[in-house]
PDB file of N, CA and C in Angstrom:
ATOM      1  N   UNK A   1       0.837  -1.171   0.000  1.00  0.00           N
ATOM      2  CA  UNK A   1       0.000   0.000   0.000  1.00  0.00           C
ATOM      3  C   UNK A   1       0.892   1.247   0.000  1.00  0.00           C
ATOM      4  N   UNK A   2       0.448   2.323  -0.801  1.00  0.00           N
ATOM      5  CA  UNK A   2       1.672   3.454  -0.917  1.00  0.00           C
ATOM      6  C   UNK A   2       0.963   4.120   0.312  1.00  0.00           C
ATOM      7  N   UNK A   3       2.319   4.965   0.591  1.00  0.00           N
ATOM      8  CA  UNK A   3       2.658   5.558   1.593  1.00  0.00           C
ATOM      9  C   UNK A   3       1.897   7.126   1.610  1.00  0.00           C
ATOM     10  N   UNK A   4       1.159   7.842   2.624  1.00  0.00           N
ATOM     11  CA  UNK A   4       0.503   8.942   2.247  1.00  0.00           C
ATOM     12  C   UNK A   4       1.574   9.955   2.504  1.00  0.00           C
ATOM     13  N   UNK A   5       1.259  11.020   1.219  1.00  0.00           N
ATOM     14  CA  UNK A   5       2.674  12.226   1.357  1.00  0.00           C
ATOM     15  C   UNK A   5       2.570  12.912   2.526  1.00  0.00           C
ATOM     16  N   UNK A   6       3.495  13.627   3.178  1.00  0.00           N
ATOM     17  CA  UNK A   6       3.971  14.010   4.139  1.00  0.00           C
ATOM     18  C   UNK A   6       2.866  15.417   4.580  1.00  0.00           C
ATOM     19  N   UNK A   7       2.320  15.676   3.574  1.00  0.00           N
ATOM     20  CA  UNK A   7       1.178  16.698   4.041  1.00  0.00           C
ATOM     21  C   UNK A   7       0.247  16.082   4.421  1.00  0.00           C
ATOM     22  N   UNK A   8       0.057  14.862   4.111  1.00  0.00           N
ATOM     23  CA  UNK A   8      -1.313  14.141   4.313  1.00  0.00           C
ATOM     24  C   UNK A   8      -2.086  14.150   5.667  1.00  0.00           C
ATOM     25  N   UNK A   9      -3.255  14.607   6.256  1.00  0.00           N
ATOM     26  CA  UNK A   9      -3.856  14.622   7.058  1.00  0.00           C
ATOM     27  C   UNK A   9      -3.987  13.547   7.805  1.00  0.00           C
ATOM     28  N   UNK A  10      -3.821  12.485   7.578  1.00  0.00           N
ATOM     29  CA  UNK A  10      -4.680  11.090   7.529  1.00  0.00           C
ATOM     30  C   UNK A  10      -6.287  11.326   7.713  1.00  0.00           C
ATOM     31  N   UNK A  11      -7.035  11.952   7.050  1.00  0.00           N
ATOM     32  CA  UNK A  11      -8.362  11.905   7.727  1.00  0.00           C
ATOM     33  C   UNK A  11      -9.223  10.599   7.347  1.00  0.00           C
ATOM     34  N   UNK A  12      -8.501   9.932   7.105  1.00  0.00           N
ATOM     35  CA  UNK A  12      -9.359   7.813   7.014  1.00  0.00           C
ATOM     36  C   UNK A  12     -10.600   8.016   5.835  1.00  0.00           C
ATOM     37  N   UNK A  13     -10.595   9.121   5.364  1.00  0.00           N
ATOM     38  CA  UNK A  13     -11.995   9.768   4.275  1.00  0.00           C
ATOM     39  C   UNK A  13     -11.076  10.090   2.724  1.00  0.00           C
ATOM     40  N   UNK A  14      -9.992   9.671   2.432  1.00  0.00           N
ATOM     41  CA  UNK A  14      -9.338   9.996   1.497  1.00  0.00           C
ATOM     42  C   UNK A  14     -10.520   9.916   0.143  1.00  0.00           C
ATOM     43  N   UNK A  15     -10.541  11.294  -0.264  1.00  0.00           N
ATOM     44  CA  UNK A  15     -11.513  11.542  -1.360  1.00  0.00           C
ATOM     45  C   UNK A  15     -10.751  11.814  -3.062  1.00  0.00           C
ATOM     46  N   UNK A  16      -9.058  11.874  -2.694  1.00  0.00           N
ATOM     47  CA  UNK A  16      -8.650  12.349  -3.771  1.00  0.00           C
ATOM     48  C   UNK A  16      -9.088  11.165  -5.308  1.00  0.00           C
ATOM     49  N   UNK A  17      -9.535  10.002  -5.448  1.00  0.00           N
ATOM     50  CA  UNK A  17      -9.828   9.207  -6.103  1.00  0.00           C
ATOM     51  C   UNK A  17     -10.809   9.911  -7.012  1.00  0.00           C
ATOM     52  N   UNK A  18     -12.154  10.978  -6.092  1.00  0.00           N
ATOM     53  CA  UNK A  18     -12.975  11.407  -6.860  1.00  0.00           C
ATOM     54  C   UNK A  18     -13.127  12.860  -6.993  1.00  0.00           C
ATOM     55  N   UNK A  19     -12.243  13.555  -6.758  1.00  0.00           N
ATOM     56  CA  UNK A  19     -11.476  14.755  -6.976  1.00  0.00           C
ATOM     57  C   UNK A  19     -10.157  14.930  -7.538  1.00  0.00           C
ATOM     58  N   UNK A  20     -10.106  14.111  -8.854  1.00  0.00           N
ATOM     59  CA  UNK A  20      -9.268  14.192  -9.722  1.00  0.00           C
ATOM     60  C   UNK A  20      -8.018  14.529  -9.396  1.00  0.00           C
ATOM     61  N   UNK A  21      -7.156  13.606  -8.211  1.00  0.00           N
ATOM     62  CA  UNK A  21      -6.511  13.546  -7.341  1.00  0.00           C
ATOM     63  C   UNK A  21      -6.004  14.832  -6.946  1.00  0.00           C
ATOM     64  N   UNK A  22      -7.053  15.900  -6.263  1.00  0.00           N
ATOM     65  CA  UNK A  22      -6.750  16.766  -5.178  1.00  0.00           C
ATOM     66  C   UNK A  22      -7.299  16.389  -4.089  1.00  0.00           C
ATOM     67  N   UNK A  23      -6.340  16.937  -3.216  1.00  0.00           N
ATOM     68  CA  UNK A  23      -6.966  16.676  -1.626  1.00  0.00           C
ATOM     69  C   UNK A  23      -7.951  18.094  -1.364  1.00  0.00           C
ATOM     70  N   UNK A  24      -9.481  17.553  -1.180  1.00  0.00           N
ATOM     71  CA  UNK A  24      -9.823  18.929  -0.654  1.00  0.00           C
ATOM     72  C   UNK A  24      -9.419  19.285   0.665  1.00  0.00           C
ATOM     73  N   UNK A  25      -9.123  18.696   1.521  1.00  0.00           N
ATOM     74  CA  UNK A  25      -8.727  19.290   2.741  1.00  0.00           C
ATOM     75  C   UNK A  25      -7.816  20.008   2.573  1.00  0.00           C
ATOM     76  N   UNK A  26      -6.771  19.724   1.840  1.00  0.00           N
ATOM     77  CA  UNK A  26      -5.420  20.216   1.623  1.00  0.00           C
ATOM     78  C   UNK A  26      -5.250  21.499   1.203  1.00  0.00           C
ATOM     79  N   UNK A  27      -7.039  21.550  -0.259  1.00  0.00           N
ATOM     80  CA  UNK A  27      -6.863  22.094  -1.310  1.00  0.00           C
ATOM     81  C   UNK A  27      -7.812  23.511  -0.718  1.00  0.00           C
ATOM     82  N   UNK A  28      -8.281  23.456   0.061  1.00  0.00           N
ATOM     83  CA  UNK A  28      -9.419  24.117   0.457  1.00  0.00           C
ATOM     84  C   UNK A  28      -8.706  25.284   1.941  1.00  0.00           C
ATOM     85  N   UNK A  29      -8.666  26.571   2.016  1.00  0.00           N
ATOM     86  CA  UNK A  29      -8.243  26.750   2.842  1.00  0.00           C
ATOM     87  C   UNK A  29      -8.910  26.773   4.187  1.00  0.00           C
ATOM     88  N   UNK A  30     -10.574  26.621   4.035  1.00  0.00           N
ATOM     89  CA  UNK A  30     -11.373  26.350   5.335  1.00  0.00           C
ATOM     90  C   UNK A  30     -11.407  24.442   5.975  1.00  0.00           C
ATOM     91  N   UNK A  31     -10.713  23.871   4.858  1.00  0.00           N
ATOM     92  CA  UNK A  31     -10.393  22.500   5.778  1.00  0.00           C
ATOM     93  C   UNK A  31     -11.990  21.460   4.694  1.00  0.00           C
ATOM     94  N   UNK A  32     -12.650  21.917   4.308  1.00  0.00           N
ATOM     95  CA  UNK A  32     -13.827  21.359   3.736  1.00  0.00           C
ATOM     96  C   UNK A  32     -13.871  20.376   2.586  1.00  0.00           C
ATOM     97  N   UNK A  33     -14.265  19.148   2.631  1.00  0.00           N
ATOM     98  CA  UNK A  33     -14.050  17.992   1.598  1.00  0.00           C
ATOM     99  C   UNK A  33     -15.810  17.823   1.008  1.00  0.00           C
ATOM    100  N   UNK A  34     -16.564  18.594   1.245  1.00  0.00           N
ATOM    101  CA  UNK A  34     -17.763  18.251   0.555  1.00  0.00           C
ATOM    102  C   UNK A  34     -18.419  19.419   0.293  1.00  0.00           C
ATOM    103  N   UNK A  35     -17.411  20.192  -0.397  1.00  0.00           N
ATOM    104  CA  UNK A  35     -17.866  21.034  -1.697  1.00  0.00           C
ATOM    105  C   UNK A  35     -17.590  22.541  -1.451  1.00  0.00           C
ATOM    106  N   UNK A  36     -18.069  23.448  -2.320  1.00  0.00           N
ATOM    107  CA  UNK A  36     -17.134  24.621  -2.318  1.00  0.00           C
ATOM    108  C   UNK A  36     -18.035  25.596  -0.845  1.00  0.00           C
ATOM    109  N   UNK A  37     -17.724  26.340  -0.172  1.00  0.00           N
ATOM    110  CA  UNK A  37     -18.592  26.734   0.583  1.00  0.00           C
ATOM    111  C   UNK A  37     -19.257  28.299   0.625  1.00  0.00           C
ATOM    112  N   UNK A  38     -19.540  28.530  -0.414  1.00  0.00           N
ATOM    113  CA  UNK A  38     -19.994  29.422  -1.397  1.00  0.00           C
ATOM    114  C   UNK A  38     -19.466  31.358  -1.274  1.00  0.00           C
ATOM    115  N   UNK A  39     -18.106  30.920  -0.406  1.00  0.00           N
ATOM    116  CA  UNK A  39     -17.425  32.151  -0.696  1.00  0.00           C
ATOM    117  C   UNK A  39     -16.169  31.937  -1.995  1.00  0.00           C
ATOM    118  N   UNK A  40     -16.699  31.672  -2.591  1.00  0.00           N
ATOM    119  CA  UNK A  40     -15.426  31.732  -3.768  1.00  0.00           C
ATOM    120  C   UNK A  40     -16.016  32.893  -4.855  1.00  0.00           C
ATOM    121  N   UNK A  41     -15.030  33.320  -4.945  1.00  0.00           N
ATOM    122  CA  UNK A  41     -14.883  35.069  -5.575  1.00  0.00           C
ATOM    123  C   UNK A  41     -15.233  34.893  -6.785  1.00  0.00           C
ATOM    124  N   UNK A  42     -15.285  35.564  -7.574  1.00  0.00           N
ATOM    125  CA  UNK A  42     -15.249  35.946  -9.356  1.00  0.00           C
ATOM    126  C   UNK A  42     -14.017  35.196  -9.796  1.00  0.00           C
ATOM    127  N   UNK A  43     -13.687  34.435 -10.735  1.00  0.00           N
ATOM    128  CA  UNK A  43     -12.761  34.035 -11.176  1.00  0.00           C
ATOM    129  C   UNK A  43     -11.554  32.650 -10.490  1.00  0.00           C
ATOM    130  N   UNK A  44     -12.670  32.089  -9.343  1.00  0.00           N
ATOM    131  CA  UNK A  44     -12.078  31.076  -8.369  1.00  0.00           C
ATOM    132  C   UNK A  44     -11.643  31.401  -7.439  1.00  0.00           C
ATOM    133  N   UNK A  45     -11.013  32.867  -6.466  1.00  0.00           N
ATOM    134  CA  UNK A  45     -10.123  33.220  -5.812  1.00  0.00           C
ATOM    135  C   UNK A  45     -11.288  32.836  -4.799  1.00  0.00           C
ATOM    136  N   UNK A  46     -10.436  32.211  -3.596  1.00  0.00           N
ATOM    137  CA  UNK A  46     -10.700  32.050  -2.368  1.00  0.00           C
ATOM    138  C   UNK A  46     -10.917  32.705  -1.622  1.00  0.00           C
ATOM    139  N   UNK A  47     -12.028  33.465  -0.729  1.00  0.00           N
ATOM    140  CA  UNK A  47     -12.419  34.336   0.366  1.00  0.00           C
ATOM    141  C   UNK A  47     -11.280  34.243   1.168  1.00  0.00           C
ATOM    142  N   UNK A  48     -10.694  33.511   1.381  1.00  0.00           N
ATOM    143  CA  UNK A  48      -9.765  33.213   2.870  1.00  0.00           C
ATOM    144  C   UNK A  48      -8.506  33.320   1.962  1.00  0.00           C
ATOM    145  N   UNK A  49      -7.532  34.528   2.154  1.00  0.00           N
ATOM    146  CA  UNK A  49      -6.329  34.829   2.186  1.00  0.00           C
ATOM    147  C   UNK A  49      -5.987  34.956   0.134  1.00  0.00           C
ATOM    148  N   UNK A  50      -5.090  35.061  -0.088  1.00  0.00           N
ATOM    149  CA  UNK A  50      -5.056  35.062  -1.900  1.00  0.00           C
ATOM    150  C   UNK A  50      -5.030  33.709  -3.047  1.00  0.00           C
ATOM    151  N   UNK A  51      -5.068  32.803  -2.193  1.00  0.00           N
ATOM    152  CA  UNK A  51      -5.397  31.374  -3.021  1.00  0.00           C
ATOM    153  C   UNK A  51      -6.290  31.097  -3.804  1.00  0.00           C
ATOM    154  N   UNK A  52      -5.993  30.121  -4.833  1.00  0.00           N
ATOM    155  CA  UNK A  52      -7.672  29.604  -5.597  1.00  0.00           C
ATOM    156  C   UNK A  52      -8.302  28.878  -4.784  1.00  0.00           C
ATOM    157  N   UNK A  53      -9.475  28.534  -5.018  1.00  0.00           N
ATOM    158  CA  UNK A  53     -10.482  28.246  -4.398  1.00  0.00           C
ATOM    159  C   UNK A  53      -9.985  26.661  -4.454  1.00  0.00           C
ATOM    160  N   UNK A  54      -9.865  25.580  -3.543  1.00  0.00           N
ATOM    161  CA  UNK A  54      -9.457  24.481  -4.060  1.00  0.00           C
ATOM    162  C   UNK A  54     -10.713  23.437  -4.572  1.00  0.00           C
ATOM    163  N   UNK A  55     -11.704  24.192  -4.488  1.00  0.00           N
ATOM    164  CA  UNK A  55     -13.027  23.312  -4.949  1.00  0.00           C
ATOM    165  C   UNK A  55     -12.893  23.734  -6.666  1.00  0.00           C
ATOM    166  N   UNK A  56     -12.858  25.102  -6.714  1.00  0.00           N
ATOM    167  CA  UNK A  56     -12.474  25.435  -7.915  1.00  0.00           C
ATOM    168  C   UNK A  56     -11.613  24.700  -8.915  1.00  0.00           C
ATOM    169  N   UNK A  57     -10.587  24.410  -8.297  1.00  0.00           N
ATOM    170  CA  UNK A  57      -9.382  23.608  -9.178  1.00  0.00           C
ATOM    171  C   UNK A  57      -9.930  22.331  -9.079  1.00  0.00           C
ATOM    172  N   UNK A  58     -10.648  21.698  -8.394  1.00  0.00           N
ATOM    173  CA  UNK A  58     -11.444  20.186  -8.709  1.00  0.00           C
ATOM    174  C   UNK A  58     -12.384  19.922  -9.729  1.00  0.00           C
ATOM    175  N   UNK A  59     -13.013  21.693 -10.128  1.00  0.00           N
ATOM    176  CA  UNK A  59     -14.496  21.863 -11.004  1.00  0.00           C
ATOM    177  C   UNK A  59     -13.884  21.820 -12.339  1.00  0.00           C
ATOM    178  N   UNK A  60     -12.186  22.843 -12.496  1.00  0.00           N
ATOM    179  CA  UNK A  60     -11.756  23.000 -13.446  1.00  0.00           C
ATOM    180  C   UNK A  60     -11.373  21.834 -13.997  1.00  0.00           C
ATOM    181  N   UNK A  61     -10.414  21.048 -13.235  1.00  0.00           N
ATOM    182  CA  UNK A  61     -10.481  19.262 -13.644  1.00  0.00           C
ATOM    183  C   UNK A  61     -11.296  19.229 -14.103  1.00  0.00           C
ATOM    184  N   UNK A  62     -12.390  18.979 -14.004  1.00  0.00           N
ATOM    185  CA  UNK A  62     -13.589  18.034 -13.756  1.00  0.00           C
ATOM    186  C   UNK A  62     -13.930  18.738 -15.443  1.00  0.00           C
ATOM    187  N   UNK A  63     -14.359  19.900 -15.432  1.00  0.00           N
ATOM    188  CA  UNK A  63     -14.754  20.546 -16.959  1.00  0.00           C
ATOM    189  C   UNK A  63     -13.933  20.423 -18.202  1.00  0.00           C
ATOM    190  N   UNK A  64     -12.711  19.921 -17.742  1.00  0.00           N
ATOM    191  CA  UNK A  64     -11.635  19.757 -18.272  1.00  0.00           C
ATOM    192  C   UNK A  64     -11.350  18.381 -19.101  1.00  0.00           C
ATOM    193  N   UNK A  65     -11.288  17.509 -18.256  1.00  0.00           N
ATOM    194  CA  UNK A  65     -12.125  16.006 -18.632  1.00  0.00           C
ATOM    195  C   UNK A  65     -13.473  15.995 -19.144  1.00  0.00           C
ATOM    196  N   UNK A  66     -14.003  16.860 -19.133  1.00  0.00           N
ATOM    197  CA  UNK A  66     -15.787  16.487 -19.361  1.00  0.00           C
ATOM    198  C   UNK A  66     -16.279  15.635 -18.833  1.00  0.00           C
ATOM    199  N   UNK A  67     -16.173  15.579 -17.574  1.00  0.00           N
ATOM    200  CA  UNK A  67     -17.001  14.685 -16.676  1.00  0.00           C
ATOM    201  C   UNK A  67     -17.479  15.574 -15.228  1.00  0.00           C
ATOM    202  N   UNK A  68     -18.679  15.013 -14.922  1.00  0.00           N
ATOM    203  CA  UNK A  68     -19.520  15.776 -14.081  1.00  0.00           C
ATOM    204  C   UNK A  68     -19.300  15.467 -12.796  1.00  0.00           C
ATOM    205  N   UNK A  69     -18.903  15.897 -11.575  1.00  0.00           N
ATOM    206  CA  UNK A  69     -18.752  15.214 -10.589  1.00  0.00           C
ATOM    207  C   UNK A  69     -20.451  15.128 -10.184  1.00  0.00           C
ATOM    208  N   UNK A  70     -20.499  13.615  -9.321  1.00  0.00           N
ATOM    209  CA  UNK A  70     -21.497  13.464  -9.093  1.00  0.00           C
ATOM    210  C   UNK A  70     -22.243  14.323  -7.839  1.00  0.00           C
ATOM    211  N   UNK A  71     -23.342  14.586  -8.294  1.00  0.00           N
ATOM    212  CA  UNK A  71     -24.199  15.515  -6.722  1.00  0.00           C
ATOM    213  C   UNK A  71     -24.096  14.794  -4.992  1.00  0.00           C
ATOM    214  N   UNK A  72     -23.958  13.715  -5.392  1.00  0.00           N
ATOM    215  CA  UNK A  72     -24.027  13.160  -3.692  1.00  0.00           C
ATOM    216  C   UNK A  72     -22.977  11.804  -3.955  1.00  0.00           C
ATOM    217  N   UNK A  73     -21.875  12.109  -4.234  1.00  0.00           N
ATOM    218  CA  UNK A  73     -20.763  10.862  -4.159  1.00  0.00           C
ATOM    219  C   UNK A  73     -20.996  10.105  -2.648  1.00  0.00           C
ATOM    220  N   UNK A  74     -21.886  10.525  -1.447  1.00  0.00           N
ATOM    221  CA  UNK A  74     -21.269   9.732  -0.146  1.00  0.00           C
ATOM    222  C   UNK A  74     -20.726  10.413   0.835  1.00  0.00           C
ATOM    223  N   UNK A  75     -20.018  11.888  -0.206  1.00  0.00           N
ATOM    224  CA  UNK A  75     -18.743  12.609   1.012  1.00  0.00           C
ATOM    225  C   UNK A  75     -20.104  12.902   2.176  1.00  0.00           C
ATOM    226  N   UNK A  76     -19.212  13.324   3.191  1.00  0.00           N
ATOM    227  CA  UNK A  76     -19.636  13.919   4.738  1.00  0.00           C
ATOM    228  C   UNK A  76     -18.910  15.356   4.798  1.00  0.00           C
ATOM    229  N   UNK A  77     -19.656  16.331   5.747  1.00  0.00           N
ATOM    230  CA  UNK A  77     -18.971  17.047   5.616  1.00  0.00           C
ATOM    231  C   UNK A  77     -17.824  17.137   6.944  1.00  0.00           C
ATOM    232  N   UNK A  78     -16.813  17.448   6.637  1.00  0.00           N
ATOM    233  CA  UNK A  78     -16.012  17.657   7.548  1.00  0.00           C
ATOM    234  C   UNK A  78     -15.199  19.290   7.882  1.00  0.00           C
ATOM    235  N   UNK A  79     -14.985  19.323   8.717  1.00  0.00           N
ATOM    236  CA  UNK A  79     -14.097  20.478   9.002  1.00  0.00           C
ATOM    237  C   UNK A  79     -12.736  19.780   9.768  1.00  0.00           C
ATOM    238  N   UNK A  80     -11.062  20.592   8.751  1.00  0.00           N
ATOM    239  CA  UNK A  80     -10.324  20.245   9.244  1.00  0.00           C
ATOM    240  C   UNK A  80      -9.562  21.369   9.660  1.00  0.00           C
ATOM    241  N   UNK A  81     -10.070  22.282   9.642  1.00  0.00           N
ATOM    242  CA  UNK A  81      -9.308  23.701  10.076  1.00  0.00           C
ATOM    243  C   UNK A  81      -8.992  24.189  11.494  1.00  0.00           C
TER     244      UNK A  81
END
């Protein structure tokens, strides 16, 4: 079994499989793995500090591939902040 990278949270919920291998926890600066939390700016920028939105960069994947992420994959919501 590979080894999780050194940023890795362990949060036992590893979602990057269906987020086109981003971590939203990672990717997200409020800690959130089940979806964008509807402060993301004009153009993706993240409410919280000067980052993209990391839900954003999962959507852009996602439009990118042409595939839809699904409305209710299962996630929970979590807070890891």
């Amino acid at each position: 079994m590979p080894q999780p990278a050194k940023s890795c949270q362990l949060c036992q919920t590893c979602l990057k499989q269906q987020t086109f291998d981003i971590c939203p926890v990672r990717a997200c600066a409020k800690g959130l793995n089940s979806g964008p939390c509807g402060g993301t700016r004009p153009g993706g920028q993240c409410e919280v500090g000067s980052r993209r939105c990391g839900w954003a960069l999962i959507f852009q994947k996602a439009k990118t591939a042409a595939v839809a992420l699904p409305a209710n994959a299962g996630i929970n919501l979590k807070f890891y902040g």
